[in-house]
C-alpha atoms as a PDB file:
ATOM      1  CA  UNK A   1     -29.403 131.708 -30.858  1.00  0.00           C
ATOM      2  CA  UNK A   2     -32.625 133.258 -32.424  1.00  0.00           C
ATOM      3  CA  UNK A   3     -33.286 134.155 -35.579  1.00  0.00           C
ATOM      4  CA  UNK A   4     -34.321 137.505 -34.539  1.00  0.00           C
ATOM      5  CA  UNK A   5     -31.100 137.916 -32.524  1.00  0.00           C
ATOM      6  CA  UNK A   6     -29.244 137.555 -36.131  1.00  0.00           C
ATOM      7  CA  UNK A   7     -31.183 139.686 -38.453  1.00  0.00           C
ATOM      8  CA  UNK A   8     -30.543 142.714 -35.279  1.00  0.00           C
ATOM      9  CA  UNK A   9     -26.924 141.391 -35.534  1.00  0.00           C
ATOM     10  CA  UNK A  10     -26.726 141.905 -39.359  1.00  0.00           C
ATOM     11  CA  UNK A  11     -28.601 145.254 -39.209  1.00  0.00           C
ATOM     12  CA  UNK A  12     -26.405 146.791 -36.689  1.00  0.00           C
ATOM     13  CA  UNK A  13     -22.839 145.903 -38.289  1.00  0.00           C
ATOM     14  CA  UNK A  14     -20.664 147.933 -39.612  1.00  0.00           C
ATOM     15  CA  UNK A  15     -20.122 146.541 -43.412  1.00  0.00           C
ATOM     16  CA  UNK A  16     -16.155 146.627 -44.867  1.00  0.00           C
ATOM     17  CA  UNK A  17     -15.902 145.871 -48.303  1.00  0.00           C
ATOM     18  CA  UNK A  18     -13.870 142.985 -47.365  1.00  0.00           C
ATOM     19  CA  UNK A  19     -16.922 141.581 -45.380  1.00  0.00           C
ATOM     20  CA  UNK A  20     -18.672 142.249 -48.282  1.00  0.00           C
ATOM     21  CA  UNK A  21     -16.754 140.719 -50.350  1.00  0.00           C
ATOM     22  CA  UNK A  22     -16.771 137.274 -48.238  1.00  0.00           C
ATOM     23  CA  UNK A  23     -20.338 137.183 -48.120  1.00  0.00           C
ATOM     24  CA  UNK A  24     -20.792 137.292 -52.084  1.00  0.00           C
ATOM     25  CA  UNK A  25     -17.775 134.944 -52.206  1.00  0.00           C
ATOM     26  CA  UNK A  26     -19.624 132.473 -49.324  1.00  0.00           C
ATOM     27  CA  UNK A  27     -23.213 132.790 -51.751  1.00  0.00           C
ATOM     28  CA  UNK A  28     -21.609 132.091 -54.897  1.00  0.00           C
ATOM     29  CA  UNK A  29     -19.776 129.084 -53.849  1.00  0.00           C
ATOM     30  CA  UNK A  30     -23.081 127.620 -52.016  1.00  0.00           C
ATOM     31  CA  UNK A  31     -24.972 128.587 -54.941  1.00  0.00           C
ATOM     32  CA  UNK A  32     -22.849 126.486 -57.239  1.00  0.00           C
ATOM     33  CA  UNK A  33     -23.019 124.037 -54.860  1.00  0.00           C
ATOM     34  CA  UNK A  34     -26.648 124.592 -54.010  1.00  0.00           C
ATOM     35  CA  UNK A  35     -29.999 126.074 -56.123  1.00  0.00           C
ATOM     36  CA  UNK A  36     -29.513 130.075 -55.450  1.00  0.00           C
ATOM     37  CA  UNK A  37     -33.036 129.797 -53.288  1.00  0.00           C
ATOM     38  CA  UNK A  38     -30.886 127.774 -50.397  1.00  0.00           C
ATOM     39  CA  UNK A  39     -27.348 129.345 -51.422  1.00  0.00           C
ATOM     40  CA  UNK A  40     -27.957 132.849 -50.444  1.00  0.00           C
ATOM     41  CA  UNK A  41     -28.988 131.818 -46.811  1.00  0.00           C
ATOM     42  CA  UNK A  42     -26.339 128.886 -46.570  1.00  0.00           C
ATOM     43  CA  UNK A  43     -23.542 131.230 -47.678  1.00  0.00           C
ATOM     44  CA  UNK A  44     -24.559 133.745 -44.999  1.00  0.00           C
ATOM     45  CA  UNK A  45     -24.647 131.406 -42.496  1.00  0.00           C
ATOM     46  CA  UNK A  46     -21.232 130.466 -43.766  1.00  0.00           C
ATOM     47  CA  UNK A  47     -19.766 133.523 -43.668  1.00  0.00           C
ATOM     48  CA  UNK A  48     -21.439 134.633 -39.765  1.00  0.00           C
ATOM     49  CA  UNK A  49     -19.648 130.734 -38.822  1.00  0.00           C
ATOM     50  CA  UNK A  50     -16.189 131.461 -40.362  1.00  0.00           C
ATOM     51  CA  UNK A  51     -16.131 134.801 -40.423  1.00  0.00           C
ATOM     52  CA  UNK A  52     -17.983 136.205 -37.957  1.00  0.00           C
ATOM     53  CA  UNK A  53     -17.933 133.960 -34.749  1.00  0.00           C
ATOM     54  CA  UNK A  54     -16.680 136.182 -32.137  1.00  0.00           C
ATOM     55  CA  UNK A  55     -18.271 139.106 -32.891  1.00  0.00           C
ATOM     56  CA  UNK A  56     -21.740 137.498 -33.082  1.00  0.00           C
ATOM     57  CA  UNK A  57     -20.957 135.761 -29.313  1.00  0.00           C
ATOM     58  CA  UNK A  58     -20.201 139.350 -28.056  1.00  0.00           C
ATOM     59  CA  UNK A  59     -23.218 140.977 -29.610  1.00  0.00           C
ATOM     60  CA  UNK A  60     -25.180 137.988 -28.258  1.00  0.00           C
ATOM     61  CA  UNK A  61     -24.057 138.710 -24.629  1.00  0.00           C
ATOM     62  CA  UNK A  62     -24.800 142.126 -25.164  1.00  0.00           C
ATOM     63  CA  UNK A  63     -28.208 141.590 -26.328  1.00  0.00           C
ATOM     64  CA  UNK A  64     -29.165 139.464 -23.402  1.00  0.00           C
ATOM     65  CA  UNK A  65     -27.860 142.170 -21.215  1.00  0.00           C
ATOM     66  CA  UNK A  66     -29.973 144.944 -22.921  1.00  0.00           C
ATOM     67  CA  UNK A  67     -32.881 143.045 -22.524  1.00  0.00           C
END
């Protein structure tokens, strides 16, 4: 999975505030965990891993096929 691939990903969804509201729970707690430089991307990842899974491996096959 590409970096590239993700940032399109993250562009193209549809934000709830509940997803919202993961995402700033997922950077604070790797932020306290981590220095905020590292927490902001770690919590993201966090939240695309937990979160997110499926919908990333659909818009992944999707991506390969619009390509």
């Amino acid at each position: 999975m590409s970096l590239n691939l993700i940032i399109d990903y993250l562009k193209d969804k549809q934000w709830s505030s509940t997803d919202l509201m993961y995402v700033i729970i997922y950077m604070v707690i790797a932020s306290l965990l981590t220095t905020p430089i590292f927490g902001i991307p770690i919590g993201l990842a966090a939240f695309l891993y937990f979160n997110d899974k499926e919908n990333l491996q659909a818009y992944q096959h999707n991506y390969k096929n619009r390509k």
